[in-house]
PDB file of N, CA and C in Angstrom:
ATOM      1  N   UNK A   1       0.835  -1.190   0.000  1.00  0.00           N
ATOM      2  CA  UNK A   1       0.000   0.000   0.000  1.00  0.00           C
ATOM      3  C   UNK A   1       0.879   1.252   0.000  1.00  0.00           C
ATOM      4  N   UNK A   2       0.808   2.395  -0.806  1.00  0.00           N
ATOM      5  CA  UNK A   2       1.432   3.459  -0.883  1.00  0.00           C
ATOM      6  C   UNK A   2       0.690   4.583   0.564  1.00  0.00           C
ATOM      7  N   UNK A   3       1.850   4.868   0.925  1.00  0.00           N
ATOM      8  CA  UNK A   3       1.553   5.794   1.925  1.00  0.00           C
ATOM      9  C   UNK A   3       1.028   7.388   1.222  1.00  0.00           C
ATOM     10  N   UNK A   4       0.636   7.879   1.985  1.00  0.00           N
ATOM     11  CA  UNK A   4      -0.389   9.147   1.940  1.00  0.00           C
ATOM     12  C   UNK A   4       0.788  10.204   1.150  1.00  0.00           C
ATOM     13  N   UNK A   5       2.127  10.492   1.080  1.00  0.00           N
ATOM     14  CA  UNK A   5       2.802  11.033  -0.015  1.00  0.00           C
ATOM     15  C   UNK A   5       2.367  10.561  -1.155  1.00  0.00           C
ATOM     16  N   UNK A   6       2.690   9.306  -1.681  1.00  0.00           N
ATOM     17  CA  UNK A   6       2.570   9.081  -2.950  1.00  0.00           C
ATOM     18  C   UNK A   6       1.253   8.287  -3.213  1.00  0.00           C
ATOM     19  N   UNK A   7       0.129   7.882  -2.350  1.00  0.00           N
ATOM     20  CA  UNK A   7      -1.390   7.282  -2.968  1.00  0.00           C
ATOM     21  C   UNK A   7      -1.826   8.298  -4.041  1.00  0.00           C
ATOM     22  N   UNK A   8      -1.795   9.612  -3.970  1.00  0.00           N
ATOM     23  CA  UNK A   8      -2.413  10.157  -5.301  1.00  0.00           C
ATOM     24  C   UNK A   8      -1.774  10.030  -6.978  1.00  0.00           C
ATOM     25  N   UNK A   9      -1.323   9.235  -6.909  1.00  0.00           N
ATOM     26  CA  UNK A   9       0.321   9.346  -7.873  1.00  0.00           C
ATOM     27  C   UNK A   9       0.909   8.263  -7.733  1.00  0.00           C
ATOM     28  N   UNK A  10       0.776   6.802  -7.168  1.00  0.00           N
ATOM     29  CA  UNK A  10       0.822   5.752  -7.739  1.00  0.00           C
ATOM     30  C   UNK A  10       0.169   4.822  -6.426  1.00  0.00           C
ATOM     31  N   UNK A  11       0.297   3.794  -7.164  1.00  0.00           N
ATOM     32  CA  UNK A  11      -1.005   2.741  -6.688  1.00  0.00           C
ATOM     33  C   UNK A  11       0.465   1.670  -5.192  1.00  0.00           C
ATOM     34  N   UNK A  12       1.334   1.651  -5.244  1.00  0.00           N
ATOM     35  CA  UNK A  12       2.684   0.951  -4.575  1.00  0.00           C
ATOM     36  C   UNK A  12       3.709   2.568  -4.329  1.00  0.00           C
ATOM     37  N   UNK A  13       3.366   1.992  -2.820  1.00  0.00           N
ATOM     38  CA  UNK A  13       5.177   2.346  -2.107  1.00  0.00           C
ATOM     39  C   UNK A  13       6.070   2.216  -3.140  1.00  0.00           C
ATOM     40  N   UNK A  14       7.279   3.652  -2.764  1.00  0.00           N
ATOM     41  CA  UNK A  14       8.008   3.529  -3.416  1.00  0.00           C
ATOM     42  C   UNK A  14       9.296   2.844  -2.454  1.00  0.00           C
ATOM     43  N   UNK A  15      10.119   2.774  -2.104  1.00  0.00           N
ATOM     44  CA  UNK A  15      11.381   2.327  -1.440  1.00  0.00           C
ATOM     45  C   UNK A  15      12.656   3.799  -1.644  1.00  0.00           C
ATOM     46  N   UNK A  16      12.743   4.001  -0.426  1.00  0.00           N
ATOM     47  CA  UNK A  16      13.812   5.444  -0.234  1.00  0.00           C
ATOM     48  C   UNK A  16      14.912   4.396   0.889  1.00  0.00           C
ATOM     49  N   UNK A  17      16.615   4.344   0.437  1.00  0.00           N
ATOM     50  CA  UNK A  17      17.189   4.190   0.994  1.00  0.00           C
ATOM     51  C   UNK A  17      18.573   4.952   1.256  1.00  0.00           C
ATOM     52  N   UNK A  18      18.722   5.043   2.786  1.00  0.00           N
ATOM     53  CA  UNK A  18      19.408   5.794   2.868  1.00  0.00           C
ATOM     54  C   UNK A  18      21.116   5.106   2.285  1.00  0.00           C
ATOM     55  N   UNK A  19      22.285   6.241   1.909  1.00  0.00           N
ATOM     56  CA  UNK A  19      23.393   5.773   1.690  1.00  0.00           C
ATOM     57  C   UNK A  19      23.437   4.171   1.952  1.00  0.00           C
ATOM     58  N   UNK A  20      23.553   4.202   3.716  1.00  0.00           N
ATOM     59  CA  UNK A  20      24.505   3.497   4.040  1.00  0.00           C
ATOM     60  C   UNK A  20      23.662   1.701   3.931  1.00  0.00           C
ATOM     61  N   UNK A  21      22.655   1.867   3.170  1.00  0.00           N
ATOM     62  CA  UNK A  21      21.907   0.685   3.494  1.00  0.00           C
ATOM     63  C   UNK A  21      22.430  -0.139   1.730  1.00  0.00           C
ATOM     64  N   UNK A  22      23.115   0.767   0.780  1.00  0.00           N
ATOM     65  CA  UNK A  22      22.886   0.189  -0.308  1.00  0.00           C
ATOM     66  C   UNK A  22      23.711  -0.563  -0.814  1.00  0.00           C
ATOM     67  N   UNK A  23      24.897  -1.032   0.063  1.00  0.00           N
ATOM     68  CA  UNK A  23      25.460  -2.419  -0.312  1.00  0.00           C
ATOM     69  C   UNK A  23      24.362  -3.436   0.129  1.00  0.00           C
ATOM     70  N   UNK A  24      24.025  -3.194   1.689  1.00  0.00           N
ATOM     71  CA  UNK A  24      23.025  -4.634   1.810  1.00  0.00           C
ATOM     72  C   UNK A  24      21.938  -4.516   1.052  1.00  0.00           C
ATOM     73  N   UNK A  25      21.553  -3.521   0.270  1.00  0.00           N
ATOM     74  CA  UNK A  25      20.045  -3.756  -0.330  1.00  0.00           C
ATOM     75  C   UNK A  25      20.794  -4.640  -1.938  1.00  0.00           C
ATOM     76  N   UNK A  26      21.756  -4.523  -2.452  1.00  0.00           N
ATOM     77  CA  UNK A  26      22.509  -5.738  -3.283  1.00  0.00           C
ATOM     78  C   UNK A  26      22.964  -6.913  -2.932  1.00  0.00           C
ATOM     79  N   UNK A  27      23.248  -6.973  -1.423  1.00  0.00           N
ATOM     80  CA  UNK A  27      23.507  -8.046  -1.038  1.00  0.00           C
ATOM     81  C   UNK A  27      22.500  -9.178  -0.755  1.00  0.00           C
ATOM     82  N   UNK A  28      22.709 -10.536  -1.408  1.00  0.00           N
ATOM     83  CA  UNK A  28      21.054 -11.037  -0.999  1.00  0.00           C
ATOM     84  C   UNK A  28      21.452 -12.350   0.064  1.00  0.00           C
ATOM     85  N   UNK A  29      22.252 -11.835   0.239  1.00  0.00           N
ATOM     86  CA  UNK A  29      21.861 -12.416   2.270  1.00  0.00           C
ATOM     87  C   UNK A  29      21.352 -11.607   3.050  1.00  0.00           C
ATOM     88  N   UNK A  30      21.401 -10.616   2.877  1.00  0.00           N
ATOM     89  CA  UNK A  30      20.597  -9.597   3.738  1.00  0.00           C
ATOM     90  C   UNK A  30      19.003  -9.244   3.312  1.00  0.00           C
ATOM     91  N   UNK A  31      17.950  -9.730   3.973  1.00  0.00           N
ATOM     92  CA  UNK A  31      16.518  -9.721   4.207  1.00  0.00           C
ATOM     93  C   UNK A  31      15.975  -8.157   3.686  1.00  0.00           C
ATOM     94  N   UNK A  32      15.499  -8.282   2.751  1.00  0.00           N
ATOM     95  CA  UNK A  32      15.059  -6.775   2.153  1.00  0.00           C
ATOM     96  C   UNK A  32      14.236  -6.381   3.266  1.00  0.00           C
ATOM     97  N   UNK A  33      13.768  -7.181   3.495  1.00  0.00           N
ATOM     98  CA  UNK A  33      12.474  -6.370   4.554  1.00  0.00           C
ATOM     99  C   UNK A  33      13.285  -5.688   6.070  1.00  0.00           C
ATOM    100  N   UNK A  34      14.749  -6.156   6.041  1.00  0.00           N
ATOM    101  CA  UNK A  34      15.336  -5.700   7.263  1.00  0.00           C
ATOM    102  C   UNK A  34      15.878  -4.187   7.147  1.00  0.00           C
ATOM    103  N   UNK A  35      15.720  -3.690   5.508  1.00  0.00           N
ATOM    104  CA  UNK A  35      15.995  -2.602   4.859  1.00  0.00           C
ATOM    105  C   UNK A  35      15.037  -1.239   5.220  1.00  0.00           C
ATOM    106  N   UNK A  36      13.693  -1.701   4.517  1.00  0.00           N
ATOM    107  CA  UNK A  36      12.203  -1.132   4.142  1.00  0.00           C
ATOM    108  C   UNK A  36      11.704  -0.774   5.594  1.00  0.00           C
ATOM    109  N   UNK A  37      11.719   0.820   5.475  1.00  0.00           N
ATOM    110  CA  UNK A  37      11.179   1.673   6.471  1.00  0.00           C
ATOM    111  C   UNK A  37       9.916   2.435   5.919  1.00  0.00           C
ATOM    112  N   UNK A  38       8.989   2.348   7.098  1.00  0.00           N
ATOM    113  CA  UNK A  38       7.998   3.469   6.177  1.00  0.00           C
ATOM    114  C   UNK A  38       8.383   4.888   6.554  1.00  0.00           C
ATOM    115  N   UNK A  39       8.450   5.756   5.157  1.00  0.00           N
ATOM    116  CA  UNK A  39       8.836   6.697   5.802  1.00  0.00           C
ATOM    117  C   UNK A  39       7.699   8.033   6.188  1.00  0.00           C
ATOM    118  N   UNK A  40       7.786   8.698   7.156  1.00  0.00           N
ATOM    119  CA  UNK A  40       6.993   9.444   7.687  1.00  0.00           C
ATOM    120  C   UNK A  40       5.809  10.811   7.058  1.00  0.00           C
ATOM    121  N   UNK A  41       4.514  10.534   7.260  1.00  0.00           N
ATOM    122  CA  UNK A  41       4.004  11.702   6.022  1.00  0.00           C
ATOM    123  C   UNK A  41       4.486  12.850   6.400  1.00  0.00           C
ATOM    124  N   UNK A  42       4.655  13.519   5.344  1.00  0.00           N
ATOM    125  CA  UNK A  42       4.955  14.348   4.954  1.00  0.00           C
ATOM    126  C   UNK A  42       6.569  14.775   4.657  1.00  0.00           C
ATOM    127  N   UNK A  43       7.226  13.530   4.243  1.00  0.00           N
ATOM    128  CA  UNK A  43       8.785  13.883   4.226  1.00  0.00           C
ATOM    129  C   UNK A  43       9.076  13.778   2.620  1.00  0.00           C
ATOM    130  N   UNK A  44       8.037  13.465   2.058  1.00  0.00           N
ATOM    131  CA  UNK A  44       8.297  13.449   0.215  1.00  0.00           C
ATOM    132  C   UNK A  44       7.348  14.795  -0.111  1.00  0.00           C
ATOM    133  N   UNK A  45       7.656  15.348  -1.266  1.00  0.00           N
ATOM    134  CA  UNK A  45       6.957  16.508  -1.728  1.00  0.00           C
ATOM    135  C   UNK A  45       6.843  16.726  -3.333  1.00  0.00           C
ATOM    136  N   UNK A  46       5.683  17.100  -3.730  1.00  0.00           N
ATOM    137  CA  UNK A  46       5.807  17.089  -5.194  1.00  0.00           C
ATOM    138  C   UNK A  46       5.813  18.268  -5.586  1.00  0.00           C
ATOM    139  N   UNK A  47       7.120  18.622  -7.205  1.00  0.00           N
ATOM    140  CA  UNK A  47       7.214  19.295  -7.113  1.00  0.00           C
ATOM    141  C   UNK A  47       7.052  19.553  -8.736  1.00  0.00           C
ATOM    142  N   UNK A  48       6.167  20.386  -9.665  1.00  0.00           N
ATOM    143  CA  UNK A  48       6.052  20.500 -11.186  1.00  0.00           C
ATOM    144  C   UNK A  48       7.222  20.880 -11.544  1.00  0.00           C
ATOM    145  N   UNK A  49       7.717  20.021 -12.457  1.00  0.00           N
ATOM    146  CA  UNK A  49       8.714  20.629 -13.409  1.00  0.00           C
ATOM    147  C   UNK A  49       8.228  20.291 -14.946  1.00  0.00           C
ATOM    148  N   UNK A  50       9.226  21.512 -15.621  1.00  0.00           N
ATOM    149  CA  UNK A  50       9.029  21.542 -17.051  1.00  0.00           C
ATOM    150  C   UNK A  50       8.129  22.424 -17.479  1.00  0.00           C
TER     151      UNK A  50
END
């Protein structure tokens, strides 16, 4: 389920990781789900370009 940032604008969560998580998010001994944080409303923002 997409959280309240992005439900108007797509139907799935997107996945935001910080730096230090993105060797283990390639590494697949490491449990994706030990990765995947929800992150808090209002910390994404949309913004028109073009």
């Amino acid at each position: 389920e997409p959280g309240p940032d992005i439900a108007p604008y797509h139907d799935r969560q997107i996945v935001i990781l910080d730096r230090s998580a993105w060797a283990d998010w390639l590494d697949p001994s490491v449990s994706a789900k030990s990765l995947i944080k929800a992150l808090p409303p209002g910390t994404l923002q949309v913004e028109q370009v073009g």
